[in-house]
C-alpha atoms as a PDB file:
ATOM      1  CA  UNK A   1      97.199 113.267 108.854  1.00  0.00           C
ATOM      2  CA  UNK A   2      96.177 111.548 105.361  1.00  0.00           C
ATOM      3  CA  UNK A   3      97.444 111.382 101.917  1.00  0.00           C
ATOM      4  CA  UNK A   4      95.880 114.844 100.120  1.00  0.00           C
ATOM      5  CA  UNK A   5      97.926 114.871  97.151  1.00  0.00           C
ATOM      6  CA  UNK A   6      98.811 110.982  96.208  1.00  0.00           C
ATOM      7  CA  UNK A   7      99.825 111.937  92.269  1.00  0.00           C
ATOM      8  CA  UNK A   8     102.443 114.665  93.553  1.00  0.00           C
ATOM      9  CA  UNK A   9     106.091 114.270  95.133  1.00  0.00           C
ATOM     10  CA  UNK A  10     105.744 116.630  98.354  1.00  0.00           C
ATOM     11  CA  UNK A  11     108.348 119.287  98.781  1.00  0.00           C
ATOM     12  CA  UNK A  12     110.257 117.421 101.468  1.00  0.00           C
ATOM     13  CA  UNK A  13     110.157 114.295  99.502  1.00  0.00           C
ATOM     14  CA  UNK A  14     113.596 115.486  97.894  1.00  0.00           C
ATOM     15  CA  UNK A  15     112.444 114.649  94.503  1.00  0.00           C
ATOM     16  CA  UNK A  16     114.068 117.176  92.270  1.00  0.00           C
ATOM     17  CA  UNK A  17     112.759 117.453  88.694  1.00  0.00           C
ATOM     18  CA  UNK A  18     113.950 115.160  85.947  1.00  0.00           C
ATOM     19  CA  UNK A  19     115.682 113.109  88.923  1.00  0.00           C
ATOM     20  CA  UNK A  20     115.885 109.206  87.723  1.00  0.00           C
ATOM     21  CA  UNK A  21     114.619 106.749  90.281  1.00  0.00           C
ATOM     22  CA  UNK A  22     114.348 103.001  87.875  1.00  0.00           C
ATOM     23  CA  UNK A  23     116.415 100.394  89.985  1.00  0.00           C
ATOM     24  CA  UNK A  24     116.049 102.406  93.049  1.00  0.00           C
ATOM     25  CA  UNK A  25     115.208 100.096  96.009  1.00  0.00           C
ATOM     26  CA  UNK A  26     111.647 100.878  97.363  1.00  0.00           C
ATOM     27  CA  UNK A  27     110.706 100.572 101.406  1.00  0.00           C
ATOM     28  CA  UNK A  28     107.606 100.669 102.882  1.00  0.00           C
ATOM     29  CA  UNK A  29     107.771 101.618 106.679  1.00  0.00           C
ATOM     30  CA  UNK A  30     107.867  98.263 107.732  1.00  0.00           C
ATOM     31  CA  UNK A  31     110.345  96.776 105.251  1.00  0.00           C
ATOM     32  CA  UNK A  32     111.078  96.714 101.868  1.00  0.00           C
ATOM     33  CA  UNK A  33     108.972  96.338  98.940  1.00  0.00           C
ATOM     34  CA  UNK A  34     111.175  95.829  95.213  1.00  0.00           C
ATOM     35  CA  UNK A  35     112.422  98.228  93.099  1.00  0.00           C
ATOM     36  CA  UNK A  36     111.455 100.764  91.069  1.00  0.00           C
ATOM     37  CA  UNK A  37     111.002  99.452  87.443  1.00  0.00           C
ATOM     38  CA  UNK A  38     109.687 102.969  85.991  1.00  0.00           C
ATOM     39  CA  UNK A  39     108.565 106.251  86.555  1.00  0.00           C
ATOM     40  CA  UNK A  40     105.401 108.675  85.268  1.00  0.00           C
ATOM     41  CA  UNK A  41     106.501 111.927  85.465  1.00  0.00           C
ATOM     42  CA  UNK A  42     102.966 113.111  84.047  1.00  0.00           C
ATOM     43  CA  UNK A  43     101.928 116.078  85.783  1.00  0.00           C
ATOM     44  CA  UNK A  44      98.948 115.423  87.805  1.00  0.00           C
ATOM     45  CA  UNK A  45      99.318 111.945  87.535  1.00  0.00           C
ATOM     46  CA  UNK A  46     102.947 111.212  88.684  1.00  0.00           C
ATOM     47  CA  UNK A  47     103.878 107.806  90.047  1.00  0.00           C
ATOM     48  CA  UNK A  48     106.205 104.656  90.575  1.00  0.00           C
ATOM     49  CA  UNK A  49     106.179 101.032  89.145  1.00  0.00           C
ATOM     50  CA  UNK A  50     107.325  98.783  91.415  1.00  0.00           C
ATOM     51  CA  UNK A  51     108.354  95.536  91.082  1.00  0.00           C
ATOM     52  CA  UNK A  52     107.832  93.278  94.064  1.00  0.00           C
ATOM     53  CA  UNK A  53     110.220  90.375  93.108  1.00  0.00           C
ATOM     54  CA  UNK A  54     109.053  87.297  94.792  1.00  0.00           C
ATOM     55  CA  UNK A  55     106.947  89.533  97.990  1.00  0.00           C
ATOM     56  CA  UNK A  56     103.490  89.770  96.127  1.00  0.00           C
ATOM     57  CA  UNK A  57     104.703  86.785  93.749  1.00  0.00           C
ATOM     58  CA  UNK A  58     106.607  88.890  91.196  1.00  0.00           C
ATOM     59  CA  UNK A  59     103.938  91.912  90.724  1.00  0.00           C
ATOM     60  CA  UNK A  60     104.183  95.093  89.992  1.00  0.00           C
ATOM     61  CA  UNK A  61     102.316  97.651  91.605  1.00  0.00           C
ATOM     62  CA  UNK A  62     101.329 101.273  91.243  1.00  0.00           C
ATOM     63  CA  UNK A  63     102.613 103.791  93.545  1.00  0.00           C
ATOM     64  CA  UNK A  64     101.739 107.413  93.851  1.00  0.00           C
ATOM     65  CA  UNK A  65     104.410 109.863  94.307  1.00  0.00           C
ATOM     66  CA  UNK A  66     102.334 111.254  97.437  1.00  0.00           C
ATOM     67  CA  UNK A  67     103.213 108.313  99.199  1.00  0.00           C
ATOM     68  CA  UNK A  68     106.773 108.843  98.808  1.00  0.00           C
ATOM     69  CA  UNK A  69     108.544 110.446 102.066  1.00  0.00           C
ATOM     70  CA  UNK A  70     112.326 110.465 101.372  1.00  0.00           C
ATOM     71  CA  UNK A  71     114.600 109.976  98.250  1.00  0.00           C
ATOM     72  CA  UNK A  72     118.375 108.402  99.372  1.00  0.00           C
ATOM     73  CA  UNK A  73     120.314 108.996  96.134  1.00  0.00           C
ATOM     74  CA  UNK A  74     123.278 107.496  97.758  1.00  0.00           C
ATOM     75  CA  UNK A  75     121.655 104.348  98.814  1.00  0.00           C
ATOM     76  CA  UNK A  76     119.346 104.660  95.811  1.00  0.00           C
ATOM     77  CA  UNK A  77     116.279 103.875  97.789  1.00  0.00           C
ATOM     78  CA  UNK A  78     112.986 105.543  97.588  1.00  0.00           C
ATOM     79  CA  UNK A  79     111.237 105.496 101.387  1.00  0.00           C
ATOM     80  CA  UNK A  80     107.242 105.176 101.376  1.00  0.00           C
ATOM     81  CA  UNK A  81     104.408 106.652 104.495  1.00  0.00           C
ATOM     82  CA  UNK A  82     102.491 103.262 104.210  1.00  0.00           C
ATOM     83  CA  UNK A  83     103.255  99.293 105.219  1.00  0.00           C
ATOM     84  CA  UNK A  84     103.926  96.228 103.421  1.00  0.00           C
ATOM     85  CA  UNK A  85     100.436  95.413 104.084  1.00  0.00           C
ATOM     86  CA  UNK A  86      98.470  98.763 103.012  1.00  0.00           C
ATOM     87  CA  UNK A  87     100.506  98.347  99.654  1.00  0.00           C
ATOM     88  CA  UNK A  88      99.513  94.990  99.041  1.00  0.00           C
ATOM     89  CA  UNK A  89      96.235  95.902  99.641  1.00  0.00           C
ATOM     90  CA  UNK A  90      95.501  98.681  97.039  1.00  0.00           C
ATOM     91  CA  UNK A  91      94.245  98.196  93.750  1.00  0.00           C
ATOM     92  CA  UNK A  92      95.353  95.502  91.881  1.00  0.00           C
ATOM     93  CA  UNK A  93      97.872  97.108  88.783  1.00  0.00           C
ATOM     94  CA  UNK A  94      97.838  94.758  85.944  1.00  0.00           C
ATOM     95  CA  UNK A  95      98.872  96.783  82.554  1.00  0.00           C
ATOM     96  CA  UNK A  96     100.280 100.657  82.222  1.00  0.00           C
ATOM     97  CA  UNK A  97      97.181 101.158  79.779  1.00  0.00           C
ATOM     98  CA  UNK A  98      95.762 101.011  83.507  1.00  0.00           C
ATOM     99  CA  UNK A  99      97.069 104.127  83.770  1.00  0.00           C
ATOM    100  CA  UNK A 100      94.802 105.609  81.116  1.00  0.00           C
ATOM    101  CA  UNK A 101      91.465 104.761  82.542  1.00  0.00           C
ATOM    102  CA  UNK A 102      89.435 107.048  85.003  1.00  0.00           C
ATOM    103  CA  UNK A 103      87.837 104.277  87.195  1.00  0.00           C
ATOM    104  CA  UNK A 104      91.064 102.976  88.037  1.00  0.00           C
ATOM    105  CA  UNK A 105      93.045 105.862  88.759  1.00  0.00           C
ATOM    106  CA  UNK A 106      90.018 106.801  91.040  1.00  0.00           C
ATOM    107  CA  UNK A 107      90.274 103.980  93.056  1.00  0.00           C
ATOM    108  CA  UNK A 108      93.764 104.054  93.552  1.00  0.00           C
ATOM    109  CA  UNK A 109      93.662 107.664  94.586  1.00  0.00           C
ATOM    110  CA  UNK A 110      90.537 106.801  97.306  1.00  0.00           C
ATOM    111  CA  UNK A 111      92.904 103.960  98.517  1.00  0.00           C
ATOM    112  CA  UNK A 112      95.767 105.849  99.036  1.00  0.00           C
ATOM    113  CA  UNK A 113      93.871 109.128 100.700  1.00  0.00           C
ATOM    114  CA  UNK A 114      92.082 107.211 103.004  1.00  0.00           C
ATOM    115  CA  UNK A 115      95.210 105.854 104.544  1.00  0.00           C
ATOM    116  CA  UNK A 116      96.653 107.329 107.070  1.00  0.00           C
ATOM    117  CA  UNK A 117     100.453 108.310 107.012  1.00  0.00           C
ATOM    118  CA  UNK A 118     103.242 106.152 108.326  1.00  0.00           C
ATOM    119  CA  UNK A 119     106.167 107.831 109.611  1.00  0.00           C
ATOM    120  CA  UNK A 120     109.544 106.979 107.100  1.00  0.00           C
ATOM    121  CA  UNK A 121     111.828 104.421 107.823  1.00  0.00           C
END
């Protein structure tokens, strides 16, 4: 199974509409990751910041909702289907006007669909 929609929540993500995830904790299937620093609720193009604190020296990095598996609102932590590692490894996110540009968002999205999906922690 791969990632076919990364810029969506899926259904059984438990992402409800208008739903506020900033300072949520964010966990990769092998650990966690940082926090969520801010949201994109864009349609078409929805997706996570995430700061990484000192794990990937204090960046932040891009997440598409389609990677996200599980919402805990009571532990306020957001639950990814990818590793530490396959995060680190995507394109590099540098500035939100990032977001904006084609060639980026392209290779994002071909990183994330060619991965395949982790089961949630």
């Amino acid at each position: 199974m791969t990632i076919d929609r990364p810029w969506a929540y899926t259904p059984d993500s438990g992402h409800a509409e208008g739903q506020v995830l900033t300072g949520y904790a964010v966990a990769a299937s092998d650990g966690t990751i940082g926090h969520v620093d801010r949201q994109v609720e864009r349609d078409g193009m929805r997706h996570l910041i995430v700061d990484s604190g000192v794990w990937v020296f204090g960046k932040s990095m891009l997440i598409p909702a389609g990677l996200v598996t599980a919402i805990d609102t009571e532990a306020r932590k957001v639950s990814l289907a990818c590793t530490k590692d396959e995060v680190k490894a995507a394109p590099v996110f540098r500035t939100d006007s990032e977001t904006l540009e084609p060639a980026y968002l392209d290779r994002v999205d071909a990183y994330y669909r060619s991965l395949p999906v982790a089961s949630a922690e």
